[in-house]
C-alpha atoms as a PDB file:
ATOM      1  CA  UNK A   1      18.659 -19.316  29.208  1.00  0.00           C
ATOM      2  CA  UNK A   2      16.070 -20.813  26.666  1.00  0.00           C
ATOM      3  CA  UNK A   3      13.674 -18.389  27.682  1.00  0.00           C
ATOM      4  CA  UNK A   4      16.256 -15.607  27.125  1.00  0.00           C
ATOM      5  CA  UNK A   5      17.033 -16.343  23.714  1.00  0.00           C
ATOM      6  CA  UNK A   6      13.514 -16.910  22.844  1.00  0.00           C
ATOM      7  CA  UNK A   7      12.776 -13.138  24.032  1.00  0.00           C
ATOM      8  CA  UNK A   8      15.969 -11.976  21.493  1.00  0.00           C
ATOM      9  CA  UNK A   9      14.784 -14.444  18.834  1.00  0.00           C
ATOM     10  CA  UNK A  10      15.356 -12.551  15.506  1.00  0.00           C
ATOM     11  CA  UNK A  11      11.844 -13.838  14.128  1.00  0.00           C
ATOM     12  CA  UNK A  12      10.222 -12.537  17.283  1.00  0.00           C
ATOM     13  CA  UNK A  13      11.745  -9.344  16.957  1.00  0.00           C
ATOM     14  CA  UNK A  14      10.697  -8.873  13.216  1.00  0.00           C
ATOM     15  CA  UNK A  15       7.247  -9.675  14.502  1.00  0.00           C
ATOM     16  CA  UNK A  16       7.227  -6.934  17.235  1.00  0.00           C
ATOM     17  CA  UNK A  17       8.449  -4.680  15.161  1.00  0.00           C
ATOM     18  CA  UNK A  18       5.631  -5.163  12.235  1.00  0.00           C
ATOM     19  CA  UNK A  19       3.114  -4.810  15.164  1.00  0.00           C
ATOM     20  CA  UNK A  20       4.550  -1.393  16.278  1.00  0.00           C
ATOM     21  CA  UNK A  21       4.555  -0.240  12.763  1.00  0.00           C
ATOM     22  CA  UNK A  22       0.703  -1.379  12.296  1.00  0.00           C
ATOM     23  CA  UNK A  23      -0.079   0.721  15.522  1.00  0.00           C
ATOM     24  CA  UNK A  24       2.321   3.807  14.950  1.00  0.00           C
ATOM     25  CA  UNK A  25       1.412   4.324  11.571  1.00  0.00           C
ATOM     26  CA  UNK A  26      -2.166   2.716  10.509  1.00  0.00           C
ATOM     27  CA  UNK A  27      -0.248   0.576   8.223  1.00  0.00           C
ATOM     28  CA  UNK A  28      -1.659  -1.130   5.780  1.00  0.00           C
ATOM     29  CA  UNK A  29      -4.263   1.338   5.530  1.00  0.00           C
ATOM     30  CA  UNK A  30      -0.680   4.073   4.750  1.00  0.00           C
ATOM     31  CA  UNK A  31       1.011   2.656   2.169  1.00  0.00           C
ATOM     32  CA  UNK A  32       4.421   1.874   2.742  1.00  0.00           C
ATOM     33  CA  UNK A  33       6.305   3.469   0.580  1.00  0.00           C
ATOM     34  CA  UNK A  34       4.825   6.972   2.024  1.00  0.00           C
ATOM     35  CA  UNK A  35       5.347   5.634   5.061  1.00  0.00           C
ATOM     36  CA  UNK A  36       9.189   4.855   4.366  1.00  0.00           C
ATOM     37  CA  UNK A  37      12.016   2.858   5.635  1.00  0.00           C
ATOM     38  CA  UNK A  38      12.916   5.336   7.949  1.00  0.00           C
ATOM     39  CA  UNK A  39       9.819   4.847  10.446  1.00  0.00           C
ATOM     40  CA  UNK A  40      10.445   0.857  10.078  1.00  0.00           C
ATOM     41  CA  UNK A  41      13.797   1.359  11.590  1.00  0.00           C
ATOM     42  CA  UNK A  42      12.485   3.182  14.124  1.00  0.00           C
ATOM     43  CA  UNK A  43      10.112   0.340  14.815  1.00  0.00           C
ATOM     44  CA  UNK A  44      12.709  -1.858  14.739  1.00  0.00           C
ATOM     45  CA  UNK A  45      15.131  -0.545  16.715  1.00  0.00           C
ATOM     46  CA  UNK A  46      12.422  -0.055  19.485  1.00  0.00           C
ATOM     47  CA  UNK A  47      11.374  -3.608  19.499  1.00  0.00           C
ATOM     48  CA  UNK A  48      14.671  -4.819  19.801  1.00  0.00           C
ATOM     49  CA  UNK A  49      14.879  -2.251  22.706  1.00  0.00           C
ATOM     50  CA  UNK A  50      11.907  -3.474  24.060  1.00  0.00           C
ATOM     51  CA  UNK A  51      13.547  -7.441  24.212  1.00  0.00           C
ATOM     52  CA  UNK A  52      16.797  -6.534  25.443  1.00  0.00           C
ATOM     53  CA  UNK A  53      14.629  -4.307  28.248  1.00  0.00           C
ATOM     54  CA  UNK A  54      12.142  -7.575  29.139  1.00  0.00           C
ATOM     55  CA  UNK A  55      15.504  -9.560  29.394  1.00  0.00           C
ATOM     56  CA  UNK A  56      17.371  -7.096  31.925  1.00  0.00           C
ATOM     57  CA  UNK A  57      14.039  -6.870  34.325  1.00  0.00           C
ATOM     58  CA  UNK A  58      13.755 -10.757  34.448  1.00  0.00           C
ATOM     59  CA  UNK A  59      16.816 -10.802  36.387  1.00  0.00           C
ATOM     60  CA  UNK A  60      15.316  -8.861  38.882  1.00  0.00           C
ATOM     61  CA  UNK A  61      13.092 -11.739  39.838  1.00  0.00           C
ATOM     62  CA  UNK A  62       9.646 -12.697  40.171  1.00  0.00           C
ATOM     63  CA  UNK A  63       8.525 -11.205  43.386  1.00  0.00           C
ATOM     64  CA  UNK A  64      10.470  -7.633  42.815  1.00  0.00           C
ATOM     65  CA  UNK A  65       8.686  -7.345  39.324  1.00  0.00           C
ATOM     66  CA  UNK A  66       5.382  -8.283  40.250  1.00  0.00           C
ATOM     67  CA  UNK A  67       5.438  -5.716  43.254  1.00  0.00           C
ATOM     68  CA  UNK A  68       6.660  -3.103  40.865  1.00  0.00           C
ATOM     69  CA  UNK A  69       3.603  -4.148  38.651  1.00  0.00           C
ATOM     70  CA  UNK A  70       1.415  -4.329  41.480  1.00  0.00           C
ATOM     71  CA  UNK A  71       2.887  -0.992  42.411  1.00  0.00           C
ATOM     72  CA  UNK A  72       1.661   0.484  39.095  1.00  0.00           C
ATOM     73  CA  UNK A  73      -1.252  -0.601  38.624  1.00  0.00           C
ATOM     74  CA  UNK A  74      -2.906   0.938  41.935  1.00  0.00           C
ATOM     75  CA  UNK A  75      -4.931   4.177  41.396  1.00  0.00           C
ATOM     76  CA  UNK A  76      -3.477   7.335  41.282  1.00  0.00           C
ATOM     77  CA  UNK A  77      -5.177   9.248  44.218  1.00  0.00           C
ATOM     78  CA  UNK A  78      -7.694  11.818  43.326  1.00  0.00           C
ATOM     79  CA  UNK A  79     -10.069  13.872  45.589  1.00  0.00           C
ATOM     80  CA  UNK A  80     -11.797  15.590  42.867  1.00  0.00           C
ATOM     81  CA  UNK A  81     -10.194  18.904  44.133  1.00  0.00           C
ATOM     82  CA  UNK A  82      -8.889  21.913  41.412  1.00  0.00           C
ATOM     83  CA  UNK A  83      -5.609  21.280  43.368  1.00  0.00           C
ATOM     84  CA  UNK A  84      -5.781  17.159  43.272  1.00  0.00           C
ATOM     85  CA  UNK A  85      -3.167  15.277  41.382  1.00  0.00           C
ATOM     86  CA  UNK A  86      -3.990  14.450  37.618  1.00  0.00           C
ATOM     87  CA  UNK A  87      -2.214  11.828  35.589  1.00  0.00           C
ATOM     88  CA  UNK A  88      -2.225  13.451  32.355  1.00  0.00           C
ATOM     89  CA  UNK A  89      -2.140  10.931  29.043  1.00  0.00           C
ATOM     90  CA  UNK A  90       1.266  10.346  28.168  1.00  0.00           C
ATOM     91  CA  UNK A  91       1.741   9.338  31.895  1.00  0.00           C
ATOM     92  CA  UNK A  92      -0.869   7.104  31.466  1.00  0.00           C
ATOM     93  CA  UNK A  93       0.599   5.490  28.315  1.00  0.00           C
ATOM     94  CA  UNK A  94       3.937   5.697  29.912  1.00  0.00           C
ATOM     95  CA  UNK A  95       2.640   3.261  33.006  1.00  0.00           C
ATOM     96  CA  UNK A  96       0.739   1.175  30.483  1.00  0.00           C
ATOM     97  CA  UNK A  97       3.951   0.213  28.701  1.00  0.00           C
ATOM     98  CA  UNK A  98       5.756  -0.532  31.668  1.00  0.00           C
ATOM     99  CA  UNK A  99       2.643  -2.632  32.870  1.00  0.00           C
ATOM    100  CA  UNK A 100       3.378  -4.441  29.333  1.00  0.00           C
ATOM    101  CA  UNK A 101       6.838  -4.936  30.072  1.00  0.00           C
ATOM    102  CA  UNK A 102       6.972  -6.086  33.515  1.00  0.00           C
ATOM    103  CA  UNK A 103       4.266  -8.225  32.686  1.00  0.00           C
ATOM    104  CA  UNK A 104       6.713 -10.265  30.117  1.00  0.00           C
ATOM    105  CA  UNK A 105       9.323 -10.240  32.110  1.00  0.00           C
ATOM    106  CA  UNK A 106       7.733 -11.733  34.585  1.00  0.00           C
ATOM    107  CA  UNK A 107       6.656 -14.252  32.559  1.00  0.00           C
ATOM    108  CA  UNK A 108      10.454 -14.700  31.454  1.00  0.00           C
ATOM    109  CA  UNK A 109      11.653 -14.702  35.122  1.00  0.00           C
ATOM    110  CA  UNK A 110       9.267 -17.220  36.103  1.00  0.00           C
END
C-alpha cells in the first residue's frame, strides 16, 4: 500500500508530467508561453494516466508482468522477404512504452 501511494504521489506526478512536456515539446528550448497551458494539461493528465495504469498492472503480479515483458521484448520475426512482417515505428514506440510500464509495475508489485 506504501508503494501504491508513492506511485500516485502528487509530487511524483508533477515530476512526470514536466518530463513529458520536456520530451513532447523541446521545452525549455520552446518557450512556454507559445507552448501554452493547454499542452501541460495534456502532459498532465497523461502522467497521471500513466500512475493510475502502473498501479492497476501491479496487481497482476510479478510473474504475469514479467512474462508479458518478456513477451515483448522478443524479436519480431523477419525473413527479409517483400512479404515478411514489418513493425512499423509507432508500433515500435507503442511496445517501448509498455516495456516502460510493465517494467514499473513490476517494480511496484514486487
Amino acid at each position: 500500500m506504501a508503494a501504491q501511494s508513492a506511485t500516485l504521489a502528487p509530487a511524483r506526478i508533477m515530476a512526470r508530467a514536466w518530463a513529458l512536456f520536456r520530451e513532447r515539446y523541446a521545452y525549455p528550448k520552446v518557450p512556454f508561453r507559445s507552448i501554452g497551458r493547454a499542452c501541460f494539461a495534456s502532459c498532465l493528465k497523461a502522467a497521471w494516466h500513466e500512475a493510475k495504469e502502473i498501479v492497476r498492472i501491479a496487481a497482476d503480479g510479478a510473474e504475469r508482468i514479467k512474462a508479458t515483458i518478456t513477451r515483448l521484448k522478443t524479436p519480431v520475426h523477419r525473413v527479409g522477404l517483400s512479404t515478411s512482417f514489418r513493425e512499423d515505428a509507432a508500433d515500435m514506440v507503442r511496445r517501448t512504452y509498455q516495456i516502460r510500464i510493465l517494467t514499473a509495475a513490476l517494480a511496484l508489485a514486487a
